[in-house]
Protein backbone atom coordinates (compact mmCIF):
# COMPACT_ATOMS: atom_id res chain seq x y z
CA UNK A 1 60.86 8.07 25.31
CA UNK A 2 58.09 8.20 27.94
CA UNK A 3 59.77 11.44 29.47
CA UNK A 4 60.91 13.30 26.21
CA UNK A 5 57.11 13.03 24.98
CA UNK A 6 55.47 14.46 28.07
CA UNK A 7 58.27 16.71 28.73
CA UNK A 8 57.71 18.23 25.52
CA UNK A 9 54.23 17.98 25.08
CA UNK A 10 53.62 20.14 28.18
CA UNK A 11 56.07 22.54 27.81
CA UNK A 12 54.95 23.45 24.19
CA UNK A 13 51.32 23.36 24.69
CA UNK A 14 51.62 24.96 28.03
CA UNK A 15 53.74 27.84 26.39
CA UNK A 16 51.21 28.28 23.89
CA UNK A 17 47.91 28.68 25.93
CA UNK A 18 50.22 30.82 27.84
CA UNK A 19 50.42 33.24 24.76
CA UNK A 20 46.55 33.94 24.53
CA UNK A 21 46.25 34.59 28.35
CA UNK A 22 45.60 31.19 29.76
CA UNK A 23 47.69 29.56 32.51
CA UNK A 24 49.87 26.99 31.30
CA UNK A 25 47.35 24.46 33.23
CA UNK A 26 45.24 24.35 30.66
CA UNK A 27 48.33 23.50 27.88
CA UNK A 28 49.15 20.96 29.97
CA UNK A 29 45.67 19.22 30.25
CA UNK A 30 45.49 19.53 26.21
CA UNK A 31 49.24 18.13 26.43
CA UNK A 32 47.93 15.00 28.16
CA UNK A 33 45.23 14.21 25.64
CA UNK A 34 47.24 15.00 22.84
CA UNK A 35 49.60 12.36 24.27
CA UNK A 36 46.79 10.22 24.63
CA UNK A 37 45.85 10.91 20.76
CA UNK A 38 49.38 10.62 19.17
CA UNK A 39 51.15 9.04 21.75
CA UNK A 40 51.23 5.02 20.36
CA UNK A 41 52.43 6.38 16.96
CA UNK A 42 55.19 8.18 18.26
CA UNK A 43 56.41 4.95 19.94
CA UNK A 44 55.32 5.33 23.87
CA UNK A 45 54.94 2.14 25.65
CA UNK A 46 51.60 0.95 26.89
CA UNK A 47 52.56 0.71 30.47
CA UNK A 48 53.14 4.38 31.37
CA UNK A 49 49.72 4.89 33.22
CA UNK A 50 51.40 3.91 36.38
CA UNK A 51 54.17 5.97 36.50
CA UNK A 52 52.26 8.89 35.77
CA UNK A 53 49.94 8.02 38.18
CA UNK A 54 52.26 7.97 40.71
CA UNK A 55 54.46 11.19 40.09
CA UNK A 56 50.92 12.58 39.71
CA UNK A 57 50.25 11.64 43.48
CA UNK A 58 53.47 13.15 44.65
CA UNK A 59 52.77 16.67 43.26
CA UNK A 60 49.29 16.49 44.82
CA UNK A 61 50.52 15.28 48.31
CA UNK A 62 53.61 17.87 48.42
CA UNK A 63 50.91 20.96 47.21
CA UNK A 64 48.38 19.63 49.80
CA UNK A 65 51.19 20.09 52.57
CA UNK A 66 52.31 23.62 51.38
CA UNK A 67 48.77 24.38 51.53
CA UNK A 68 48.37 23.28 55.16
CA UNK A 69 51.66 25.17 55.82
CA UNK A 70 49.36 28.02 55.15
CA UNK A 71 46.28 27.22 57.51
CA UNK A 72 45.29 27.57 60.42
CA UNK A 73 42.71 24.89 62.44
CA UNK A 74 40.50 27.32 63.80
CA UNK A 75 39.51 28.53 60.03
CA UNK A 76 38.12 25.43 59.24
CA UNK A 77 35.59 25.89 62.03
CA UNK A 78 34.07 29.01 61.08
CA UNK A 79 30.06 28.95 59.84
CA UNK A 80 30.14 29.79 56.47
CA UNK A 81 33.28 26.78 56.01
CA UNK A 82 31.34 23.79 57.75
CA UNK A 83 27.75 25.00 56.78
CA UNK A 84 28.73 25.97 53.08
CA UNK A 85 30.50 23.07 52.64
CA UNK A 86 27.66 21.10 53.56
CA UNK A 87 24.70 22.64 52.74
CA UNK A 88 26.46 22.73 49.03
CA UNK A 89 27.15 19.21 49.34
CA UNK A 90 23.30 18.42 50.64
CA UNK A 91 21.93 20.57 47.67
CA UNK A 92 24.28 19.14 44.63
CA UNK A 93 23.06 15.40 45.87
CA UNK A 94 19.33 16.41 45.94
CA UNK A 95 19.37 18.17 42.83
CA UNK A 96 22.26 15.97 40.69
CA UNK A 97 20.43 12.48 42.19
CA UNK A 98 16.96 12.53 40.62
CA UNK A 99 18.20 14.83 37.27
CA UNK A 100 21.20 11.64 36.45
CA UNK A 101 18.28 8.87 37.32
CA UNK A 102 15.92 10.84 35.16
CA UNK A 103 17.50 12.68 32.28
CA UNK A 104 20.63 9.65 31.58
CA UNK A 105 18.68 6.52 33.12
CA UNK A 106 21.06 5.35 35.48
CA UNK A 107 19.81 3.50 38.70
CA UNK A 108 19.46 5.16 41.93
CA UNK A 109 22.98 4.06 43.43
CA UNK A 110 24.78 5.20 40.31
CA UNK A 111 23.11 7.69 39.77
CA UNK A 112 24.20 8.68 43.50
CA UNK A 113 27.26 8.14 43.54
CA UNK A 114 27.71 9.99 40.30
CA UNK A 115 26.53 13.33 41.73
CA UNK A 116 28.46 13.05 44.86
CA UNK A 117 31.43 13.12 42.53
CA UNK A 118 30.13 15.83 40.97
CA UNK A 119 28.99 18.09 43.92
CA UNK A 120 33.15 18.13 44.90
CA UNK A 121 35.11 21.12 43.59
CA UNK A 122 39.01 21.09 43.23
CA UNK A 123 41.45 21.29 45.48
CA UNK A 124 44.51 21.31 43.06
CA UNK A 125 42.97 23.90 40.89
CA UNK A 126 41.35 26.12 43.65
CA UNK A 127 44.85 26.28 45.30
CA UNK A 128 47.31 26.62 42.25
CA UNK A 129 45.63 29.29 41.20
CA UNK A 130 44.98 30.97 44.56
CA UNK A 131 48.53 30.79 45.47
CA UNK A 132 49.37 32.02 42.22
CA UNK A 133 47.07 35.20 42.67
CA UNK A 134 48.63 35.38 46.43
CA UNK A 135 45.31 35.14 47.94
CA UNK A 136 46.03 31.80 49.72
CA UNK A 137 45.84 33.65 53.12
CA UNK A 138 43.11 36.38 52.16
CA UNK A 139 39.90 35.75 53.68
CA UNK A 140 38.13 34.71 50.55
CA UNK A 141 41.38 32.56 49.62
CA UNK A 142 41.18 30.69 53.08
CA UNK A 143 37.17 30.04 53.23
CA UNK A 144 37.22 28.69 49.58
CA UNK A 145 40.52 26.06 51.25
CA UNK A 146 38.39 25.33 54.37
CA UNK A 147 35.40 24.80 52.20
CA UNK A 148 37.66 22.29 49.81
CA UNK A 149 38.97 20.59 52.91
CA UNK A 150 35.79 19.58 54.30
CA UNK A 151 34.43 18.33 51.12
CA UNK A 152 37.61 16.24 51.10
CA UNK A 153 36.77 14.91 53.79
CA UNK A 154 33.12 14.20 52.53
CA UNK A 155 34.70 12.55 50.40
CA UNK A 156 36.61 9.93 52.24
CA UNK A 157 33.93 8.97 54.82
CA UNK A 158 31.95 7.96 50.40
CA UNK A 159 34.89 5.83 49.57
CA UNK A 160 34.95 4.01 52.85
CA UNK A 161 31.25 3.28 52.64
CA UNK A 162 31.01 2.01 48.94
CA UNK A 163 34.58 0.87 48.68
CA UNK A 164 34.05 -1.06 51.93
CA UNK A 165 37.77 0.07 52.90
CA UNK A 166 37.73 0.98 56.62
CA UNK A 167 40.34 2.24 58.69
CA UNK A 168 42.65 -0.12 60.67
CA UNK A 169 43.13 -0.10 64.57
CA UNK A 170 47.05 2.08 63.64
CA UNK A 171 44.25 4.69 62.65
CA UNK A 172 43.54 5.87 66.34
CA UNK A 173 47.35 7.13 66.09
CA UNK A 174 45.83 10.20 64.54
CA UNK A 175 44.74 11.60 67.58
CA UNK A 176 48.37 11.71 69.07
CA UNK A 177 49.77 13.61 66.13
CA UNK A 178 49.27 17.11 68.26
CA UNK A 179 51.40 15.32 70.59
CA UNK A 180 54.33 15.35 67.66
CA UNK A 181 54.08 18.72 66.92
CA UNK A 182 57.04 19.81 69.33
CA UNK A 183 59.24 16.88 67.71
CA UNK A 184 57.99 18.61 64.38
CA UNK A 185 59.52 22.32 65.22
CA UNK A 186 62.52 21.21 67.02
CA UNK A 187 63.15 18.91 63.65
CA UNK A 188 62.26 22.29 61.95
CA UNK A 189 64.68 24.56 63.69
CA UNK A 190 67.27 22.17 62.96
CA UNK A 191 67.19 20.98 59.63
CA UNK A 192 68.90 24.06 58.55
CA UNK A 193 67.90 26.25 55.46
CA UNK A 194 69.45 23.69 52.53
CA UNK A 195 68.53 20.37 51.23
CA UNK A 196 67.84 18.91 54.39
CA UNK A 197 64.71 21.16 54.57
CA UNK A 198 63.61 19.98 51.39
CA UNK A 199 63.62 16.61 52.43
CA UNK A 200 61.96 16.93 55.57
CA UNK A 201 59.15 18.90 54.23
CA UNK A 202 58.95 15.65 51.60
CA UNK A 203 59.53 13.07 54.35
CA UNK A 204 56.60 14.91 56.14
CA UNK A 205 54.18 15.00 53.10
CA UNK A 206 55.32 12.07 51.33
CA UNK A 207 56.08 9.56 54.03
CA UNK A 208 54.22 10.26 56.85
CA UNK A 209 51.59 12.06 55.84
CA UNK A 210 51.74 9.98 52.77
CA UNK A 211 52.41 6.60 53.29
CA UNK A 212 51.59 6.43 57.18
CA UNK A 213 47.96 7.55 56.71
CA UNK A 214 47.51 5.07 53.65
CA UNK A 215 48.75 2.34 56.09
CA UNK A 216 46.17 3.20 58.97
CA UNK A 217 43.62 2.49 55.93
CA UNK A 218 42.98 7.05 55.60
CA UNK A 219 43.96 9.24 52.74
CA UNK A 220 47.10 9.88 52.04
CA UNK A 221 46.19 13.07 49.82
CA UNK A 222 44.45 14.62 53.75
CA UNK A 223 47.82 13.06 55.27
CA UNK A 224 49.87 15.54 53.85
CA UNK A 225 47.70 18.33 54.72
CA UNK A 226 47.53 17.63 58.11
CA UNK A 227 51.06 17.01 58.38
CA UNK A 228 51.62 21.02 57.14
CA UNK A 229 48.53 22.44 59.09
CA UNK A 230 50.38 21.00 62.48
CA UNK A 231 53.65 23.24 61.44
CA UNK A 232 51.41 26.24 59.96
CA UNK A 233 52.49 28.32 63.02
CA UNK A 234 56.00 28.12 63.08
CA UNK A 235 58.01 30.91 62.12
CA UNK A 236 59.90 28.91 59.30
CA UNK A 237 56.61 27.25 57.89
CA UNK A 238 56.98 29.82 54.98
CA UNK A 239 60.45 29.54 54.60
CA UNK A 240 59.82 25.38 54.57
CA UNK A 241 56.66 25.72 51.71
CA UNK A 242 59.09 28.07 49.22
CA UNK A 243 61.75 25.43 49.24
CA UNK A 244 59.57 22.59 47.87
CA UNK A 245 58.32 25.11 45.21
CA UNK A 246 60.00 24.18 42.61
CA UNK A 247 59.30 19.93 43.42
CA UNK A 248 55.93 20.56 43.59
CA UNK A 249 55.42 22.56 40.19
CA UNK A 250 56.99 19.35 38.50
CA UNK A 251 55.10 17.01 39.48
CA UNK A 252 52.09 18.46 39.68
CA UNK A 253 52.23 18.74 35.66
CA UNK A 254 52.23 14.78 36.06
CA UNK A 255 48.61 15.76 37.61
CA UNK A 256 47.34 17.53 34.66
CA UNK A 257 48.92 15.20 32.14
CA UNK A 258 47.36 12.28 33.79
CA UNK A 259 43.88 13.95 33.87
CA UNK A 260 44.16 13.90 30.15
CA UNK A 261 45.77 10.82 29.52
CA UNK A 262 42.87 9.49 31.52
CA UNK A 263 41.26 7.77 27.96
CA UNK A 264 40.22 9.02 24.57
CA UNK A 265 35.90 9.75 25.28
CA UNK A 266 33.35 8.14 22.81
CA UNK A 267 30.84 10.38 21.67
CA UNK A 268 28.33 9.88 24.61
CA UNK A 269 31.28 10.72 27.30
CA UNK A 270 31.88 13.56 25.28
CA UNK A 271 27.83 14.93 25.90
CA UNK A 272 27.53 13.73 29.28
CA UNK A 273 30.49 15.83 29.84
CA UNK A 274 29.44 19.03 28.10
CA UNK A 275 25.85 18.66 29.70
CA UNK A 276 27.80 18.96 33.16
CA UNK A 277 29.81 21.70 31.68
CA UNK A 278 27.31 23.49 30.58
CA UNK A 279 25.48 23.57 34.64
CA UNK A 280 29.17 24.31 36.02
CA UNK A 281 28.04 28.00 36.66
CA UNK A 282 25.28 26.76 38.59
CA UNK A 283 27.70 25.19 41.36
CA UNK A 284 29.52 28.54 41.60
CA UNK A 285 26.23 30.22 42.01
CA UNK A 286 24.91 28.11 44.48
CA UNK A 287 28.59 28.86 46.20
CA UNK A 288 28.17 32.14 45.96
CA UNK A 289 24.25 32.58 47.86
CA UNK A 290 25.34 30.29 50.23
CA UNK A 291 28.12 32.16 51.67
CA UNK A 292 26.27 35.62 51.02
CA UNK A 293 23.47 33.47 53.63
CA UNK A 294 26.60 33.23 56.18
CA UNK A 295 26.82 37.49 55.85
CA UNK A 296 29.62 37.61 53.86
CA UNK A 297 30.50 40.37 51.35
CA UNK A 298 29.38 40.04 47.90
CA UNK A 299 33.23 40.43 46.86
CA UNK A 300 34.16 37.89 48.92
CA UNK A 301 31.38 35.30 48.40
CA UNK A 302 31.77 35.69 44.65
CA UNK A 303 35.85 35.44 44.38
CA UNK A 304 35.37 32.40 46.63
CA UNK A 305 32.68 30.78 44.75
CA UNK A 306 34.73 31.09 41.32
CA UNK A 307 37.42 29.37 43.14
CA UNK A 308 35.49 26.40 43.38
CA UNK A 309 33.91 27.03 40.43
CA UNK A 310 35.50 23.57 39.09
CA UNK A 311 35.20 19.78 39.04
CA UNK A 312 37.09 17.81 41.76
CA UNK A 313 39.95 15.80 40.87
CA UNK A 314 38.59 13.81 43.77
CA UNK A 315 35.78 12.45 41.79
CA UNK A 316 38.25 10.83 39.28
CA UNK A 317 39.17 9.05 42.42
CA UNK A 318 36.04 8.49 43.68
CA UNK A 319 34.80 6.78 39.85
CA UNK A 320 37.79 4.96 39.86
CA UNK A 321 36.87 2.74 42.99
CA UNK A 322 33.46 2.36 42.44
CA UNK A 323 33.06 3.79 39.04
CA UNK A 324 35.23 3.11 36.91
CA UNK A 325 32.64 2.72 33.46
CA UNK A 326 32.74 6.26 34.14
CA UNK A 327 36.07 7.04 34.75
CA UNK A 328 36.89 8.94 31.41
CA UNK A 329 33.36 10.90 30.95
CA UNK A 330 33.81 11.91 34.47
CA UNK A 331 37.94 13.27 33.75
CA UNK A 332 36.96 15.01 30.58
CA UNK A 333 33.69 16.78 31.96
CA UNK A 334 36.94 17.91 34.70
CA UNK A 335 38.95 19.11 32.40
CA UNK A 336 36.60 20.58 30.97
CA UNK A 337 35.55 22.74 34.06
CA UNK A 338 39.48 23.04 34.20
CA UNK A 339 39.32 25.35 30.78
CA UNK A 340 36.11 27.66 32.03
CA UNK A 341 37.88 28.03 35.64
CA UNK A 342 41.23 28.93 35.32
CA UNK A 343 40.32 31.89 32.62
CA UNK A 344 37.62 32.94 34.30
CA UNK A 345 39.87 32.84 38.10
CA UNK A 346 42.29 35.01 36.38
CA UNK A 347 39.60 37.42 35.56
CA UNK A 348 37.98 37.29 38.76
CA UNK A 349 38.52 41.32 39.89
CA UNK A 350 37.69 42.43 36.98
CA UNK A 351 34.97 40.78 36.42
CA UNK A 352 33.34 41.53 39.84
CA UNK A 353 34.37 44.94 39.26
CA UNK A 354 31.76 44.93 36.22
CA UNK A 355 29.10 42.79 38.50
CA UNK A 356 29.58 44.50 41.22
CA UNK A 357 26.39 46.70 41.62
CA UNK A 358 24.64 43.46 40.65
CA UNK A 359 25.50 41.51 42.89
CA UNK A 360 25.91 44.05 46.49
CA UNK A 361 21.96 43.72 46.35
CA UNK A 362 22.22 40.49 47.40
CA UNK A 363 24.41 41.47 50.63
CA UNK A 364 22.66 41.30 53.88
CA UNK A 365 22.46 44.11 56.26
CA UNK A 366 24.87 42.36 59.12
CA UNK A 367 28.23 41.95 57.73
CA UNK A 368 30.58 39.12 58.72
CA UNK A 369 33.37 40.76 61.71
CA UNK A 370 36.44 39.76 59.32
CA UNK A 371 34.77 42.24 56.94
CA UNK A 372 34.02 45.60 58.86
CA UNK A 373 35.18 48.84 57.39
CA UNK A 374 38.51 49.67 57.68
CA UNK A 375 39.63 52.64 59.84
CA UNK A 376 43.38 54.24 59.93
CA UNK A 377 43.39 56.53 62.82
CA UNK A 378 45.51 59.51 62.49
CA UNK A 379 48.44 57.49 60.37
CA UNK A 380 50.82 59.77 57.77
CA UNK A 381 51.91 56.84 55.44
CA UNK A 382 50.04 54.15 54.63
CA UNK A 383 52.04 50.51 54.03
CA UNK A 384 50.08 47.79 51.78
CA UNK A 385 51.39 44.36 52.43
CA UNK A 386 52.63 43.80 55.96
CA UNK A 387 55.08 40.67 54.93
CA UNK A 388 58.74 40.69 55.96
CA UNK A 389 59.37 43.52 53.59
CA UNK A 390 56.12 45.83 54.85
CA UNK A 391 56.98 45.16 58.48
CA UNK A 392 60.48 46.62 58.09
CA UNK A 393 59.17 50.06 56.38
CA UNK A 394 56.70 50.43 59.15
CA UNK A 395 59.06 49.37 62.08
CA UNK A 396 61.75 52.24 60.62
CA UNK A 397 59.01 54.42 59.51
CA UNK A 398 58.17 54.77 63.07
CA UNK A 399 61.56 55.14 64.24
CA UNK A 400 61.97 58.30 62.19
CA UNK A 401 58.96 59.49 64.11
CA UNK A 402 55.90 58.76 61.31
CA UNK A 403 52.87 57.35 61.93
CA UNK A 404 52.28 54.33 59.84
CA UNK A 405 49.39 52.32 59.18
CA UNK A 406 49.59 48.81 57.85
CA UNK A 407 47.07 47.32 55.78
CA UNK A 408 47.12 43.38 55.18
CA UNK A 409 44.66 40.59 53.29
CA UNK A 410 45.35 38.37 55.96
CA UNK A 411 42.99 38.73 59.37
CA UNK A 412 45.29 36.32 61.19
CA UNK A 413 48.41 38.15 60.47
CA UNK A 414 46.68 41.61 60.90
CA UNK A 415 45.37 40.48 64.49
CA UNK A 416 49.23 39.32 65.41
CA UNK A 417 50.84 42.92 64.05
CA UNK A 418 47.80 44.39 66.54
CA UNK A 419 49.02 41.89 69.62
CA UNK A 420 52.44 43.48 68.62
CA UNK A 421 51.57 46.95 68.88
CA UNK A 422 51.49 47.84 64.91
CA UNK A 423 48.59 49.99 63.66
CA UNK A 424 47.47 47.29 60.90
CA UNK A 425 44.03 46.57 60.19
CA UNK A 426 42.55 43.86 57.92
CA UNK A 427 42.08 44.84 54.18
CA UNK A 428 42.30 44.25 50.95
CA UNK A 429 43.89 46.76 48.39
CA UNK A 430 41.78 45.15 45.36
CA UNK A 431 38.41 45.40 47.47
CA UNK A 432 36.89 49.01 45.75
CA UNK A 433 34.43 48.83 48.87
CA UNK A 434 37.83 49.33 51.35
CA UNK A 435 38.21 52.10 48.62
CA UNK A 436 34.87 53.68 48.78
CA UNK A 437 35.07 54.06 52.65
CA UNK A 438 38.82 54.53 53.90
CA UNK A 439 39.57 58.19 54.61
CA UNK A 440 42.98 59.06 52.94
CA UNK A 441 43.26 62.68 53.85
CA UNK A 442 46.21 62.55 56.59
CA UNK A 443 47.87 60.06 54.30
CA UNK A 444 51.14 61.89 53.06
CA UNK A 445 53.17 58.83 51.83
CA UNK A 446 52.13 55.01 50.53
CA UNK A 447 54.00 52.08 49.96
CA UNK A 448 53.28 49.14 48.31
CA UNK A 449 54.82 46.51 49.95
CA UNK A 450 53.05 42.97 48.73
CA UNK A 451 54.27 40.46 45.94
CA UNK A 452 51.24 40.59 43.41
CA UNK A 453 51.84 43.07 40.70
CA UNK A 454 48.09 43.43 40.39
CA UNK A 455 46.93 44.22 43.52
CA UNK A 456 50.22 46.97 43.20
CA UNK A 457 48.60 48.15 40.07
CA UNK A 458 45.27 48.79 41.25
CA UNK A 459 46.08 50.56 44.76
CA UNK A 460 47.98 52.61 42.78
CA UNK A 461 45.45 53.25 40.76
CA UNK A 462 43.00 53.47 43.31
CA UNK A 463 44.99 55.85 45.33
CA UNK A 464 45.35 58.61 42.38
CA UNK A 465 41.40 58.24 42.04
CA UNK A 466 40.82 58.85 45.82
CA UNK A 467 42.59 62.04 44.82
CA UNK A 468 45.48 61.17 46.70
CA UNK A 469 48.61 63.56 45.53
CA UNK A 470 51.75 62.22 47.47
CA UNK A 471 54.57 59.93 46.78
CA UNK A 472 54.02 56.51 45.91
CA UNK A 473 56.54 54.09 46.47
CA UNK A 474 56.36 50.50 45.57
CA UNK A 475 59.12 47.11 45.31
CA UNK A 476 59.35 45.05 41.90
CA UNK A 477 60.35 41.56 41.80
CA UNK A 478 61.09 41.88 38.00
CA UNK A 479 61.51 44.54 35.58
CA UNK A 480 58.71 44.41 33.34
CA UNK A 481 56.50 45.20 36.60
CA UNK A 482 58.09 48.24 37.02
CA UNK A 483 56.56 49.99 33.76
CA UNK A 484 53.28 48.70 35.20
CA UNK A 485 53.13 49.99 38.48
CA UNK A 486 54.63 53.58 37.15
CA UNK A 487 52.21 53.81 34.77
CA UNK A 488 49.45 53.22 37.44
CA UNK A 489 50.67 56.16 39.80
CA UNK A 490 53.65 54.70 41.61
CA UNK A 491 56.49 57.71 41.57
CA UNK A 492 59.31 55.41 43.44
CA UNK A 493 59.60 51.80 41.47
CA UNK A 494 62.63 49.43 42.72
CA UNK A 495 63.48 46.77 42.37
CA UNK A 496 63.99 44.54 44.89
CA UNK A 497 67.11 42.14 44.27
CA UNK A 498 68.63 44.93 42.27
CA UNK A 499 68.46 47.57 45.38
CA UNK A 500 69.99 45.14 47.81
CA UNK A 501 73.02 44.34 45.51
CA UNK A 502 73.79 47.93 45.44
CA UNK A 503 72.96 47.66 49.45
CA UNK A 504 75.89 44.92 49.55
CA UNK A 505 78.13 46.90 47.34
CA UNK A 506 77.77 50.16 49.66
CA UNK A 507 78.47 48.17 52.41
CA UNK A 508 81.64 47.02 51.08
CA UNK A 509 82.85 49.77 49.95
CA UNK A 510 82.01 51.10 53.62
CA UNK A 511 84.01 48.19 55.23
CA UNK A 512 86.62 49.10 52.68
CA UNK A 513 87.09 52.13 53.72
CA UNK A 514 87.10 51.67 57.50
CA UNK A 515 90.14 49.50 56.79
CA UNK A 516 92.04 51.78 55.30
């Protein structure tokens, strides 16, 4: 009973936020307190907290891995991801301390510990939806995951201090895990491309990362991530993060189910969490100044800030070891940021797009290096995406004597294409300040070579408005992209699985026919 009732719930709820442009998130959270609501009349046992709980866990520890498989060390010691992190966390404390003592009369050490739980943003949220938007590796995608994993962090060193937990002697290990990482890619090379990947990416996040930190007396939940930031430069780390996919999109509806399961609120939960509601844009501001302080761009200080733009799932753990009386004002003033972030993350662009003349005044006069203005040299045809599928059309490109240029979201990757020779450069086809500057004059052919249908829609787009005349050509991974990138310039739509089964079929029929 326990699984047709949450099954259902969340798929029906999900599909119908889904229907009026929401992500299927926010179904799910309204599935969980529906659940919670109706759930004893439709006959579900008392006792299901637990397992929730703990399939709940698992989709946070397997996303936390696939998001280390993604990062790299030395972005989580740039300036504006240690000194935003903390300077956010310093200001939230000495503004949320005195206004919880004052204005809802709680003593001093509550009333602490209250906005420390307050002051975290979340990691599950920030990084579905960032992954879902592709933007994971983009510079604003990785500060916003740097910022998250220091506050994580934060947040550990809080619950050993008030929980009185402290690490065990086993936790010193953690300084020899570097030590494992040429066990790790030799495992990696040979566990093949099947199940056995699967379950070494789970015996990774789950079990070692997992379990084995929660033994030394750490968190399990930073376990995981370390466990995928130590493979994050292997070739196959990508390859290893697509395969738990689909295990990780399961369970973490457990996550969002529990949040709402967490307990029906009484009427004073129910203010205390609209009051913090209300301030939420006030921690995405304070985001967003803080990072424009560290000379980043406007666009990138403000599509970072709405990415943590929400209440931490971490301070549903923090309230529930050391405060638990307010463990269900605390989950529905989350999932209550839950419903104003994930709307207004999937309207980020646009949005800044509207704000944007607002908010450039605020840019300082030195701009961050990851953000200088992009120049092509004397390239002929001009790739977007430099992924497995962009890096072929510029390697041929330039074996049929063209000049390519590669443009890519991801500094890291942009810097190794330069080590390898490749004319790619660091930008961002849904930035209109790359727009305003780059000089598309000796352009004479584009391709559109990333995953995201909306950054293929607006370079498009952006191209024809530049003035730019020549062929456009651009992938699809499903059909009903195809009338959307057409209609926004594109003159060459494929799509992709379709192209290489006629690619198989023409080799056949090649093979075929040197037989006969």
């Amino acid at each position: 009973m326990f699984e047709v009732i949450c099954i259902s719930f969340a798929f029906f709820f999900g599909l119908a936020v889904r229907q009026v442009g929401l992500p299927p998130l926010v179904g799910f959270l309204a599935a969980g307190f529906a659940i919670n609501l109706v759930g004893p009349s439709l006959g579900l046992p008392s006792d299901t907290s637990k397992i929730l709980h703990y399939v709940a866990h698992l989709g946070v520890l397997i996303l936390l891995f696939t998001v280390g498989l993604k990062l790299k060390l030395k972005q989580i010691a740039q300036p504006q991801v240690l000194g935003g992190a903390l300077l956010h966390f310093a200001i939230s404390i000495a503004v949320f301390t005195p206004g919880l003592y004052y204005l809802v009369g709680l003593d001093w050490n509550m009333a602490l510990l209250l906005a420390i739980a307050l002051s975290f943003s979340s990691t599950v949220l920030a990084a579905k939806l960032l992954e879902s938007k592709r933007e994971l590796a983009v510079f604003h995608g990785r500060t916003a995951i740097g910022i998250l994993i220091v506050q994580d962090v934060i947040a550990l060193v809080v619950l050993a201090i008030w929980s009185g937990q402290t690490p065990n002697i086993w936790a010193l290990a953690v300084f020899g895990l570097p030590l494992l990482r040429p066990l790790m890619y030799w495992l990696l090379d040979f566990a093949g491309h099947d199940e056995l990947l699967v379950l070494m990416g789970m015996m990774l996040a789950l079990v070692i990362g997992g379990m084995g930190f929660q033994a030394m007396g750490l968190s399990s939940e930073i376990g995981a991530l370390l466990m995928g930031v130590l493979l994050s430069n292997h070739r196959r780390a990508q390859e290893l993060s697509e395969s738990l996919w689909p295990l990780r999109e399961i369970f973490l509806v457990g996550f969002f189910l529990e949040i709402g399961m967490s307990g029906l609120p009484d009427l004073e939960a129910l203010l205390f969490a609209l009051g913090v509601g209300i301030i939420l844009p006030l921690k995405g501001l304070l985001f967003f100044l803080l990072l424009i302080a560290f000379r980043l761009r406007a666009r990138t200080s403000f599509l970072a800030a709405v990415s943590l733009s929400a209440y931490s799932e971490f301070g549903l753990i923090v309230a529930a070891v050391v405060l638990q009386d307010w463990l269900v004002p605390l989950a529905l003033a989350v999932s209550i940021s839950f419903l104003i972030a994930a709307p207004l993350n999937r309207l980020a662009h646009p949005l800044f797009a509207r704000l944007e003349d607002r908010l450039q005044r605020f840019e300082r006069r030195t701009i961050h290096p990851d953000e200088q203005p992009t120049n092509l040299g004397t390239a002929d045809v001009l790739i977007f995406g430099m992924g497995r599928t962009g890096t072929a059309a510029y390697d041929h490109l330039r074996e049929q004597g063209k000049l390519p240029a590669g443009l890519d979201g991801d500094t890291y990757k942009a810097k190794a294409h330069q080590e390898a020779g490749r004319n790619v450069v660091f930008a961002d086809a849904e930035d209109s300040n790359f727009w305003r500057g780059v000089d598309v004059t000796t352009i004479e052919a584009a391709v559109l070579a990333m995953d995201d249908i909306e950054a293929k829609v607006v370079a498009a787009r952006s191209l024809r408005a530049k003035g730019f005349t020549g062929p456009i050509v651009s992938h699809a991974l499903h059909e009903d992209h195809v009338a959307r990138i057409t209609e926004a310039g594109a003159t060459h739509t494929y799509l992709t699985m379709y192209q290489a089964g006629m690619g198989l079929a023409d080799r056949t029929l090649s093979a075929l026919a040197a037989d006969v």
